[in-house]
Protein backbone atom coordinates (compact mmCIF):
# COMPACT_ATOMS: atom_id res chain seq x y z
CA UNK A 1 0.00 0.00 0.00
CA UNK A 2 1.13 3.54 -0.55
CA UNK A 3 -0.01 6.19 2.01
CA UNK A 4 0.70 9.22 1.63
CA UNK A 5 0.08 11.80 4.82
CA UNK A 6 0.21 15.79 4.45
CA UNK A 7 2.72 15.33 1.37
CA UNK A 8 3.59 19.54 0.90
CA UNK A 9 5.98 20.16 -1.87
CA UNK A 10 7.53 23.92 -2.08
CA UNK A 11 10.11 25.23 -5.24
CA UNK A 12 12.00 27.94 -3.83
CA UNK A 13 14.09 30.19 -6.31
CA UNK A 14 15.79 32.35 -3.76
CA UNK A 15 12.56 35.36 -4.15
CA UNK A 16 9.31 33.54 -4.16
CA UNK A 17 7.77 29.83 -3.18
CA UNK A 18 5.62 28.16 -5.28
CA UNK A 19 3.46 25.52 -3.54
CA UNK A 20 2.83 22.45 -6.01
CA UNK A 21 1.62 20.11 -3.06
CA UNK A 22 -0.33 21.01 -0.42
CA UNK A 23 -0.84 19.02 2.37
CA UNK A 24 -1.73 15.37 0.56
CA UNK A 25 -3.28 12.83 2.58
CA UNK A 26 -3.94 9.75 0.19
CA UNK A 27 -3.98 6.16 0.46
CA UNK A 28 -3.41 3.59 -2.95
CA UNK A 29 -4.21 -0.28 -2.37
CA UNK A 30 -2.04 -2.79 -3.39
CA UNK A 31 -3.24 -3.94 -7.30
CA UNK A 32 -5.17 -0.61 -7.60
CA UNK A 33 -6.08 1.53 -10.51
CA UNK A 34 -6.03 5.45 -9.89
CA UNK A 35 -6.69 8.38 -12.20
CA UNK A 36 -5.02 12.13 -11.38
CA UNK A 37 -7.02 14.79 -13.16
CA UNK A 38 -6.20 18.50 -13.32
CA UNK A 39 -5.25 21.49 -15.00
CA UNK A 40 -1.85 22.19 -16.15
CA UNK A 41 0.46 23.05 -12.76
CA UNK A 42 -2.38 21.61 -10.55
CA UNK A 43 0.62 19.35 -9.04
CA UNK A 44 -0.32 16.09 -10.79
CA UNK A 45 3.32 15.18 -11.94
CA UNK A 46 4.45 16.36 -8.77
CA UNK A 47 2.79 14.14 -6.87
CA UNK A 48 3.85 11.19 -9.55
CA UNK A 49 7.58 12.56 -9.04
CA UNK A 50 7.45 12.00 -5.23
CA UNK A 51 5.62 8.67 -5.72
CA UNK A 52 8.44 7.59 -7.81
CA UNK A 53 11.38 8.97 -5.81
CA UNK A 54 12.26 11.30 -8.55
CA UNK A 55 11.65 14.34 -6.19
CA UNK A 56 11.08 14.99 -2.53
CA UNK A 57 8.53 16.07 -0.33
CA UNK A 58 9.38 19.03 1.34
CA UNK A 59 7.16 17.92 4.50
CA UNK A 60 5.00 15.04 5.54
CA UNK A 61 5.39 11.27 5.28
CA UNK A 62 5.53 8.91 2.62
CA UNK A 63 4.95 4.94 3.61
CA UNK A 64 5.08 2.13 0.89
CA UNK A 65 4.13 -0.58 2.94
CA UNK A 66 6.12 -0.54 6.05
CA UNK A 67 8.83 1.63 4.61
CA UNK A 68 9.25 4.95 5.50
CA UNK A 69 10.18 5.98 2.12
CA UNK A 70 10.36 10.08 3.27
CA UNK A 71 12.74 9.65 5.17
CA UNK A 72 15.08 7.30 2.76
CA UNK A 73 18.58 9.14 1.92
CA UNK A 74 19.56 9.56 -1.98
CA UNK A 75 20.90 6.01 -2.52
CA UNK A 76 17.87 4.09 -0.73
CA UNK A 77 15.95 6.24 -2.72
CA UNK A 78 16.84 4.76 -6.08
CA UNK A 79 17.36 1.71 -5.13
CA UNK A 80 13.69 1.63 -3.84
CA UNK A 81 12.60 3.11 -7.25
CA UNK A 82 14.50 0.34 -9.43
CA UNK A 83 12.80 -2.26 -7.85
CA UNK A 84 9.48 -0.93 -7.27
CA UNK A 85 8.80 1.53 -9.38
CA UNK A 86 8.16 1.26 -13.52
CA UNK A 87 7.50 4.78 -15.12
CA UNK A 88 5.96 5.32 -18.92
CA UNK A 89 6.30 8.65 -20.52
CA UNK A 90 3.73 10.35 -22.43
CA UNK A 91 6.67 10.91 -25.01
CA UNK A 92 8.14 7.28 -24.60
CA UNK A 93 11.53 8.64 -23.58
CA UNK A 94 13.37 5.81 -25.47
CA UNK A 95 17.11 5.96 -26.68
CA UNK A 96 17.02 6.92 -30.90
CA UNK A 97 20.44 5.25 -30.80
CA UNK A 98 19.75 2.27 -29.10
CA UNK A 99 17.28 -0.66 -30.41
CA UNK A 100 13.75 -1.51 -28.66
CA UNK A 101 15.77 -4.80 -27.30
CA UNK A 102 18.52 -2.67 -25.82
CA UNK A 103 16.03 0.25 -24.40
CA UNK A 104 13.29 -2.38 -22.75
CA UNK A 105 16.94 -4.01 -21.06
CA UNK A 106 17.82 -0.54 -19.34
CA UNK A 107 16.95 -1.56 -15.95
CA UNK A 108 18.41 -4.85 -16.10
CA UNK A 109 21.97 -3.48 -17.20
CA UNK A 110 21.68 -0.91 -14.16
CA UNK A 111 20.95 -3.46 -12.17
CA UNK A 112 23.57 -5.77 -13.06
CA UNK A 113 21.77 -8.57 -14.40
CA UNK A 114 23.73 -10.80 -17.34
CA UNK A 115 23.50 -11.12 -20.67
CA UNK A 116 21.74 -14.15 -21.22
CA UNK A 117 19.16 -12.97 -17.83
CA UNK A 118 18.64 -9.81 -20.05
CA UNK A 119 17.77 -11.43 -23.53
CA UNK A 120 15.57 -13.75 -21.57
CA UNK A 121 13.12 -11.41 -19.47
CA UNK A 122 13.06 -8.23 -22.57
CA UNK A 123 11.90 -11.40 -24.59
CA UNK A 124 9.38 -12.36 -21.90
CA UNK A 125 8.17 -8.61 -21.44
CA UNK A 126 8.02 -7.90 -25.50
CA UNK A 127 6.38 -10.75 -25.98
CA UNK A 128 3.88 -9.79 -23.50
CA UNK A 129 3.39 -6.36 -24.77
CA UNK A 130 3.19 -7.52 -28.57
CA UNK A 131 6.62 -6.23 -29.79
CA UNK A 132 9.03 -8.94 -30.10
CA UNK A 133 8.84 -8.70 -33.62
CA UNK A 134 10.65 -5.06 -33.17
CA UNK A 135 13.00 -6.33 -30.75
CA UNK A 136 15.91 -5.51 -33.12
CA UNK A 137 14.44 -1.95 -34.83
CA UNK A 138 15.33 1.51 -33.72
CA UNK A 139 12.76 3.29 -31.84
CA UNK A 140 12.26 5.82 -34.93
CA UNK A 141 11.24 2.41 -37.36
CA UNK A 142 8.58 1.73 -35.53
CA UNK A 143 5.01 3.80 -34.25
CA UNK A 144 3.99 5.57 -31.59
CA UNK A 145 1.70 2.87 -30.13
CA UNK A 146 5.30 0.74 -30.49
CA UNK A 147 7.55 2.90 -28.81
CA UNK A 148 4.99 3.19 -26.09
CA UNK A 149 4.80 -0.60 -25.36
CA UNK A 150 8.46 -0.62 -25.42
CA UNK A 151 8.43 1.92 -22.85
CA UNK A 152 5.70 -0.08 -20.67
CA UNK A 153 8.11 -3.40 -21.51
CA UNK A 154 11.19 -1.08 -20.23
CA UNK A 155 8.79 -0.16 -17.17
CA UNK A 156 7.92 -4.18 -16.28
CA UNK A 157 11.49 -5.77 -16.94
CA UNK A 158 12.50 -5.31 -13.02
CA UNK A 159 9.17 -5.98 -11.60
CA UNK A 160 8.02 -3.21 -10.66
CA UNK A 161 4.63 -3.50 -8.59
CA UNK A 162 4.24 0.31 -9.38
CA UNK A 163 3.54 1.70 -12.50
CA UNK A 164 3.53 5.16 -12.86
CA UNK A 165 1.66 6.31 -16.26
CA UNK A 166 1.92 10.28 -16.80
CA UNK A 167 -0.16 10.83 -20.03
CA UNK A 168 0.57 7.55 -21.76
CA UNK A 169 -1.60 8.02 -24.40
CA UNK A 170 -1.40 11.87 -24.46
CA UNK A 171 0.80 11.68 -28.15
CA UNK A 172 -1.47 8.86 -29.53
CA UNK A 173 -4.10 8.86 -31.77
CA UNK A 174 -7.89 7.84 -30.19
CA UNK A 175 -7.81 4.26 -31.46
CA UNK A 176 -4.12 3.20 -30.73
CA UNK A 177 -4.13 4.92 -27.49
CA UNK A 178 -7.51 3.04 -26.48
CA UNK A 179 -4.97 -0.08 -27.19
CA UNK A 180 -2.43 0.64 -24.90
CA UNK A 181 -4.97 2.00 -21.99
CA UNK A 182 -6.34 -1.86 -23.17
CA UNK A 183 -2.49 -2.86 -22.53
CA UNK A 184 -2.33 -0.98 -19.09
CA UNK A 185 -5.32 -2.05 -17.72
CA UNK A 186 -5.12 -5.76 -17.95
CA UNK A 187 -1.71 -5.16 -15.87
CA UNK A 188 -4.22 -3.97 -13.32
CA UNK A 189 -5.76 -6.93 -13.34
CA UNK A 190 -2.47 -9.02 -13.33
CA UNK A 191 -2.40 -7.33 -9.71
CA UNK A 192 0.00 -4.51 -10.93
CA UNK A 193 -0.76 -1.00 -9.18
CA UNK A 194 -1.00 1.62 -12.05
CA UNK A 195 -1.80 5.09 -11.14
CA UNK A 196 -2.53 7.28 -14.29
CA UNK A 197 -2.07 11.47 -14.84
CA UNK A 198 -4.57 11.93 -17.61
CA UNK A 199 -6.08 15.44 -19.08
CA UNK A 200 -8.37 12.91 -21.14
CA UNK A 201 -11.77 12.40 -19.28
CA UNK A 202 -12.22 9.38 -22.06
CA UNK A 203 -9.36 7.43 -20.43
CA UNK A 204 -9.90 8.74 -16.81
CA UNK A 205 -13.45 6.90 -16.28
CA UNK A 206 -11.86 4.00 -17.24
CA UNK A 207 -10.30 3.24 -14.37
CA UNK A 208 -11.93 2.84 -10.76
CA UNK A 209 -11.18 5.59 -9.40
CA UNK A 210 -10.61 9.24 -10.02
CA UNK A 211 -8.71 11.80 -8.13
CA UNK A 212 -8.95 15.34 -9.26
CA UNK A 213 -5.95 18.07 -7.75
CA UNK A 214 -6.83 22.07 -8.14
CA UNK A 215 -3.54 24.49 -6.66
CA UNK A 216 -1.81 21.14 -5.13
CA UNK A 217 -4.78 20.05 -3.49
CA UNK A 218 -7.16 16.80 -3.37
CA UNK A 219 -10.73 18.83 -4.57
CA UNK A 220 -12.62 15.69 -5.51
CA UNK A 221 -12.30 12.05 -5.42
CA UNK A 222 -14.98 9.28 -7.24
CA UNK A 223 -14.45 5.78 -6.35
């Protein structure tokens, strides 16, 4: 479970503050489905960010489980985000130099797994995703809806019971991002935890349940 209690996050630039979270009390079940709605600078990647471990909360507590994962130093910080966390990128953020193979094995190679280990689990994950077939092509051969289940392959490789999906359909067209909400949401029902940040009404009342921020707060929330 994820709990999050009074989560504030301030940016400080010497002269002013801006508050993007304000005082965020929210709990996320283990194999749940979660939308974040709001307007632009509403805090919605924000609070993705500190979900992640890609930023910090600048008060307040942040449990995954039985971890206290505020108060986790730099290096316990990533290591908690390799193996918990998968992230997929509105704009895929794959490697144009690197093939869909080598991009999905990312996580592996920073986590020091072996060749062979490698080969054997992108396979598994490609496979699963319906890109095996691209395994060897450069991320600019191949479409949109392509790169983007590379990047959900990249995100399941170290199994990752967190998947963190900020606008993952948001460059797509209607029908191929339909298919990969399709994609994300039968990892939901594998038990994977997927919480969304979508602009896209269409996609948000797809899942179970919606959370909508205004100014870095929690306005409304429809379960």
């Amino acid at each position: 479970m994820i709990r999050l209690d009074k989560i504030t996050k301030v940016y400080s630039n010497g002269e002013s503050e801006l508050k993007a979270l304000n005082n965020i009390c929210l709990e996320i079940k283990d194999g749940e489905a979660v939308a974040v709605m709001g307007a632009s600078g509403s805090g919605k990647t924000t609070l993705l960010n500190i979900i992640g471990c890609m930023d910090k909360a600048s008060s307040g507590e942040y449990y995954y489980d039985d971890m206290a994962v505020h108060a986790f130093n730099a290096a316990k910080s990533d290591d908690f985000r390799k193996k918990h966390i998968g992230f997929v990128f509105q704009n895929y953020a794959l490697l144009n130099d690197y093939t869909v193979r080598e991009n999905v094995e990312i996580p592996l190679r920073a986590a020091g797994y072996k060749k062979k280990d490698r080969e054997r689990i992108s396979n598994e994950m490609m496979e699963k995703v319906g890109i095996l077939g691209y395994a060897d092509s450069t991320p600019s051969k191949i479409s949109g809806g392509q790169q983007q289940r590379a990047a959900i392959a990249r995100a399941l490789v170290s199994g990752a019971s967190v998947i963190l999906a900020d606008e993952p359909t948001g460059a797509l067209d209607s029908v191929t991002g339909q298919e990969i909400m399709n994609l994300l949401l039968e990892l939901n029902k594998e038990g994977k935890t997927i919480i969304f940040v979508t602009h896209d009404e269409r996609i948000a009342v797809q899942v179970g349940r919606i959370i909508r921020l205004k100014d870095g707060r929690i306005i409304n929330e429809n379960q």
